[in-house]
C-alpha atoms as a PDB file:
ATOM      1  CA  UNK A   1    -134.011 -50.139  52.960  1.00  0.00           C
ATOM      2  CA  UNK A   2    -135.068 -48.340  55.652  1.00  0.00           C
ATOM      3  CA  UNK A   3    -134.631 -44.614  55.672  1.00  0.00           C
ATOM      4  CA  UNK A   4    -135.305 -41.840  58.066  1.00  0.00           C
ATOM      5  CA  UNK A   5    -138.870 -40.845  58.680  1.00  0.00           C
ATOM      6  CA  UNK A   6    -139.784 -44.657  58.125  1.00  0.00           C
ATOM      7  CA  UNK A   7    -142.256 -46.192  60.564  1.00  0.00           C
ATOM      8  CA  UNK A   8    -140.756 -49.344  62.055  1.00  0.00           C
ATOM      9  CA  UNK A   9    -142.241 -51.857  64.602  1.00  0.00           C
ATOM     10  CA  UNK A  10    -139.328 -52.515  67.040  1.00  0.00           C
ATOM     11  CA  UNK A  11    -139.604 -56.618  68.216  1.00  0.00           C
ATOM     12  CA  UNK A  12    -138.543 -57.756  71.786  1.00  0.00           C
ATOM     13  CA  UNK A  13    -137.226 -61.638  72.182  1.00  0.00           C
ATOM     14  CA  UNK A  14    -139.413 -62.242  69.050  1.00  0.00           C
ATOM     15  CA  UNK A  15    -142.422 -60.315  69.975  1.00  0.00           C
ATOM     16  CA  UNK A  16    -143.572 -56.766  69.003  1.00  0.00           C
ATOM     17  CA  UNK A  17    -142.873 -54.428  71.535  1.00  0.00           C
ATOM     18  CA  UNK A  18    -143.465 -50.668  69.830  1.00  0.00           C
ATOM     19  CA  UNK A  19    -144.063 -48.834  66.808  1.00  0.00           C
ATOM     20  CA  UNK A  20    -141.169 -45.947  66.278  1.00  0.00           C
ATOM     21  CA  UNK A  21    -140.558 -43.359  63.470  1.00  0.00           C
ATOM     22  CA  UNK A  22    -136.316 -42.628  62.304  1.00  0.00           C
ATOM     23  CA  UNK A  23    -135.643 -39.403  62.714  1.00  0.00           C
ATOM     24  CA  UNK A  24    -132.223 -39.834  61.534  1.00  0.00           C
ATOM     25  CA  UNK A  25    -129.762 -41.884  60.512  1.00  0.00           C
ATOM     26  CA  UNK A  26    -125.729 -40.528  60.521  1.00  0.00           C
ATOM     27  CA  UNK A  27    -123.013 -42.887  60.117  1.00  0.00           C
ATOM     28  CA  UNK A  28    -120.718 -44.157  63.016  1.00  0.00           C
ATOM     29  CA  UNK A  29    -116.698 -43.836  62.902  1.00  0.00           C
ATOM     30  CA  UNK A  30    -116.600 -47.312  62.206  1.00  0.00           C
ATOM     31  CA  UNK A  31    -117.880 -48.773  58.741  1.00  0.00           C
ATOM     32  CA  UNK A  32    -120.976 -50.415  57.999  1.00  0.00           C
ATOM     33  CA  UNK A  33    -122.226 -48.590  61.497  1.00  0.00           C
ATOM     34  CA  UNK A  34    -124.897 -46.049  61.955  1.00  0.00           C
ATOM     35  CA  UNK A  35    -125.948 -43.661  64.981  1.00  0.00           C
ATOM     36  CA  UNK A  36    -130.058 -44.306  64.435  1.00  0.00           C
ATOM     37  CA  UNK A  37    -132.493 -41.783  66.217  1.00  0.00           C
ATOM     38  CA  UNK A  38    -135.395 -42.822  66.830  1.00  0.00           C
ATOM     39  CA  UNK A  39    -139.048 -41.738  68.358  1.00  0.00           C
ATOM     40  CA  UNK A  40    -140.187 -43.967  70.038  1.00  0.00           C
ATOM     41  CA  UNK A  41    -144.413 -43.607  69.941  1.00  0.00           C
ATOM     42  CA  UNK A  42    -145.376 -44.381  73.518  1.00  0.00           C
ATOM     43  CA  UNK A  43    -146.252 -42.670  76.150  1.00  0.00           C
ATOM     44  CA  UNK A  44    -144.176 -40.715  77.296  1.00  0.00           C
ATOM     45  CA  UNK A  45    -142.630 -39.934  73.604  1.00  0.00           C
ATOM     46  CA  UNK A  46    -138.841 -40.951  74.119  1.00  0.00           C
ATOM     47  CA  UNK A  47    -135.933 -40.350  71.609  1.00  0.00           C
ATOM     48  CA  UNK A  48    -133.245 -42.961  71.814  1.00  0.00           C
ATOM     49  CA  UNK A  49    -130.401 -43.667  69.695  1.00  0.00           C
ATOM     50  CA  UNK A  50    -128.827 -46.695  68.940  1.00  0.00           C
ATOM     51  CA  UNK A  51    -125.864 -47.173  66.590  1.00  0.00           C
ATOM     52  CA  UNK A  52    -126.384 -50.295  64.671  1.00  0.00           C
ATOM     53  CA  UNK A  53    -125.130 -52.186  61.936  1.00  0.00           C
ATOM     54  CA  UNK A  54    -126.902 -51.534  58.418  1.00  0.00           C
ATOM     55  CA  UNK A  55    -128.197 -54.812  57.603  1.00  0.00           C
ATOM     56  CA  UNK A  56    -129.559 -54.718  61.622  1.00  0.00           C
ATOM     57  CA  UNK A  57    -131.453 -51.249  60.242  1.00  0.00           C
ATOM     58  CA  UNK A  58    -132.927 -53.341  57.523  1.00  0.00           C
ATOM     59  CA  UNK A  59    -134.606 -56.319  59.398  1.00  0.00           C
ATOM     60  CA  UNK A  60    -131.467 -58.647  60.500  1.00  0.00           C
ATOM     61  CA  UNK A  61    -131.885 -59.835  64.259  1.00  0.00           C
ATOM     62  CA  UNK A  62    -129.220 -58.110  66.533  1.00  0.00           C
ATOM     63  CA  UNK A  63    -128.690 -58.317  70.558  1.00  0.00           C
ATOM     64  CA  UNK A  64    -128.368 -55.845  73.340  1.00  0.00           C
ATOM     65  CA  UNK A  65    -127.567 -56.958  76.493  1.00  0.00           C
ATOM     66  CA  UNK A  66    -128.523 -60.632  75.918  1.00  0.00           C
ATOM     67  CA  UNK A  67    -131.803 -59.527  74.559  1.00  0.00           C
ATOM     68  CA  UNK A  68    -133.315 -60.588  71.110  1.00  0.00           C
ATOM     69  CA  UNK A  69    -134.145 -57.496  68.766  1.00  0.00           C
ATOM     70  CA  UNK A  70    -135.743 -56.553  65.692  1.00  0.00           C
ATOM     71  CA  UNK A  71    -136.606 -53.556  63.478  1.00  0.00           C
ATOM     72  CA  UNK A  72    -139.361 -54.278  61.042  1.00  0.00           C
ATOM     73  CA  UNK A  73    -140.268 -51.429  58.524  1.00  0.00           C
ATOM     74  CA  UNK A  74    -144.145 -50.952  58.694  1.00  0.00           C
ATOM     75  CA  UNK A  75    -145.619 -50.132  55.032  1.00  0.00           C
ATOM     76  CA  UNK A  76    -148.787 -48.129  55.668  1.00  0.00           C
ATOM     77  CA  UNK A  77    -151.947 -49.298  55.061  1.00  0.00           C
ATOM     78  CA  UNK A  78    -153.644 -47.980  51.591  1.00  0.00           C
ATOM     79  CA  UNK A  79    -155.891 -45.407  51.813  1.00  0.00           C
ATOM     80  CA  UNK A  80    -159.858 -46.809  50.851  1.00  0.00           C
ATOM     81  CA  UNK A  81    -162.875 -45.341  51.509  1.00  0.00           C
ATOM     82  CA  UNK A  82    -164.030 -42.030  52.207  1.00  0.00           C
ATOM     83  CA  UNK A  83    -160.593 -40.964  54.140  1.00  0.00           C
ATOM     84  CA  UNK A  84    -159.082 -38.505  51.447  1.00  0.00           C
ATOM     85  CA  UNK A  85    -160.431 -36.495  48.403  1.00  0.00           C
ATOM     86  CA  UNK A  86    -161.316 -39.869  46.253  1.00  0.00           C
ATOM     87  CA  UNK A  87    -164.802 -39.943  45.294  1.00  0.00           C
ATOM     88  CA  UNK A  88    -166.210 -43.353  45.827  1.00  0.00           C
ATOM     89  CA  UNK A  89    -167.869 -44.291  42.471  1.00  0.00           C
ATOM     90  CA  UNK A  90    -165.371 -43.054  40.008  1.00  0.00           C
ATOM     91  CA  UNK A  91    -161.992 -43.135  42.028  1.00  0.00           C
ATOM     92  CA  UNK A  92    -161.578 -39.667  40.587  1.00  0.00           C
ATOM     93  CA  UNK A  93    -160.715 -36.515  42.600  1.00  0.00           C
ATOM     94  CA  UNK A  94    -163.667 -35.228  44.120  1.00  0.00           C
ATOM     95  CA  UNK A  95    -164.767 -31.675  43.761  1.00  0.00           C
ATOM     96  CA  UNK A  96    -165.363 -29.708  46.904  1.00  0.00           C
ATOM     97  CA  UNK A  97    -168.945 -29.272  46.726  1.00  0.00           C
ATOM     98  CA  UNK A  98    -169.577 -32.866  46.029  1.00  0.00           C
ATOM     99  CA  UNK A  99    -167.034 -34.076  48.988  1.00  0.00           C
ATOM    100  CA  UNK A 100    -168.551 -32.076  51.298  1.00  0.00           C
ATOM    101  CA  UNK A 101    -171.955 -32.654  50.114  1.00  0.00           C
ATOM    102  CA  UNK A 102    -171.542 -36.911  50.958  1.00  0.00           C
ATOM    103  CA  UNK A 103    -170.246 -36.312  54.625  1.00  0.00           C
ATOM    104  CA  UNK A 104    -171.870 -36.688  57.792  1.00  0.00           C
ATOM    105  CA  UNK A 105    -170.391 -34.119  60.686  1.00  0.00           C
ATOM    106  CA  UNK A 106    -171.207 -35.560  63.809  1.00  0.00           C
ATOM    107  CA  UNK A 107    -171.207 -33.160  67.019  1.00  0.00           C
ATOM    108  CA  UNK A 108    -169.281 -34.726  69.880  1.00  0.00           C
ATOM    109  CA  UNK A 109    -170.645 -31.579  71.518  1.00  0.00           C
ATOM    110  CA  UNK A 110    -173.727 -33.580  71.241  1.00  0.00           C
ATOM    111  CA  UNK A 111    -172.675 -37.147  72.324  1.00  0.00           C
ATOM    112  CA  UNK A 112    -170.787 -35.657  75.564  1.00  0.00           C
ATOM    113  CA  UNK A 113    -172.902 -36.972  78.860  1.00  0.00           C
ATOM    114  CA  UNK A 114    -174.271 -33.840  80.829  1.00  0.00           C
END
C-alpha cells in the first residue's frame, strides 16, 4: 500500500511521465476516496492534489479528462558499495578512522576551468 512519504512514478497514457513523493493522504467525504498531496519532483517543484480512489493510490489505472493514468510506488534501490558506513570486506559497521581512511576527497575547486 502506498503511504505518505512514498516515492511514486506517476505514468501518462502508459508511459512514465514523473517521479513524485505523498505528502499526505486525508480521506474524502465520500468512502473509499482520498484527497492525495503530492510533490511533484520537477522543475519547478509543484504540489498538486488529487482525490482518488484507494485501489487507484495503489497501482489500479484511473482517467482524468480522457487521459490514461498511473501511480507506481518506486522501492529504492539497495544501498552497495561505499555509499554509507558499511565497510566493504566484512559488511560490518565501519569505524570512523577506517571510513575515512579508504576515501578519496576530490576538490571540484580543482577541476573548475579558470
Amino acid at each position: 500500500m502506498t503511504t505518505v512519504n512514498d516515492l511514486v512514478l506517476i505514468y501518462f497514457e502508459d508511459q512514465p511521465l514523473t517521479y513524485a513523493r505523498v505528502e499526505d493522504i486525508l480521506p474524502d467525504a465520500k468512502p473509499d476516496w482520498y484527497h492525495v498531496k503530492l510533490l511533484m519532483l520537477q522543475i519547478p517543484l509543484q504540489i498538486v492534489t488529487w482525490i482518488l480512489r484507494d485501489s487507484y493510490i495503489d497501482g489500479t489505472e484511473f482517467t482524468m479528462n480522457g487521459k490514461k493514468l498511473r501511480i507506481e510506488r518506486v522501492e529504492p534501490p539497495p544501498q552497495t558499495g561505499s555509499s554509507g558506513n558499511l565497510s566493504e570486506s566484512s559488511g560490518k559497521e565501519a569505524s570512523p578512522d577506517e571510513d575515512s581512511s579508504k576515501r578519496n576527497v576530490i576538490s571540484i575547486k580543482d577541476h573548475k576551468k579558470r
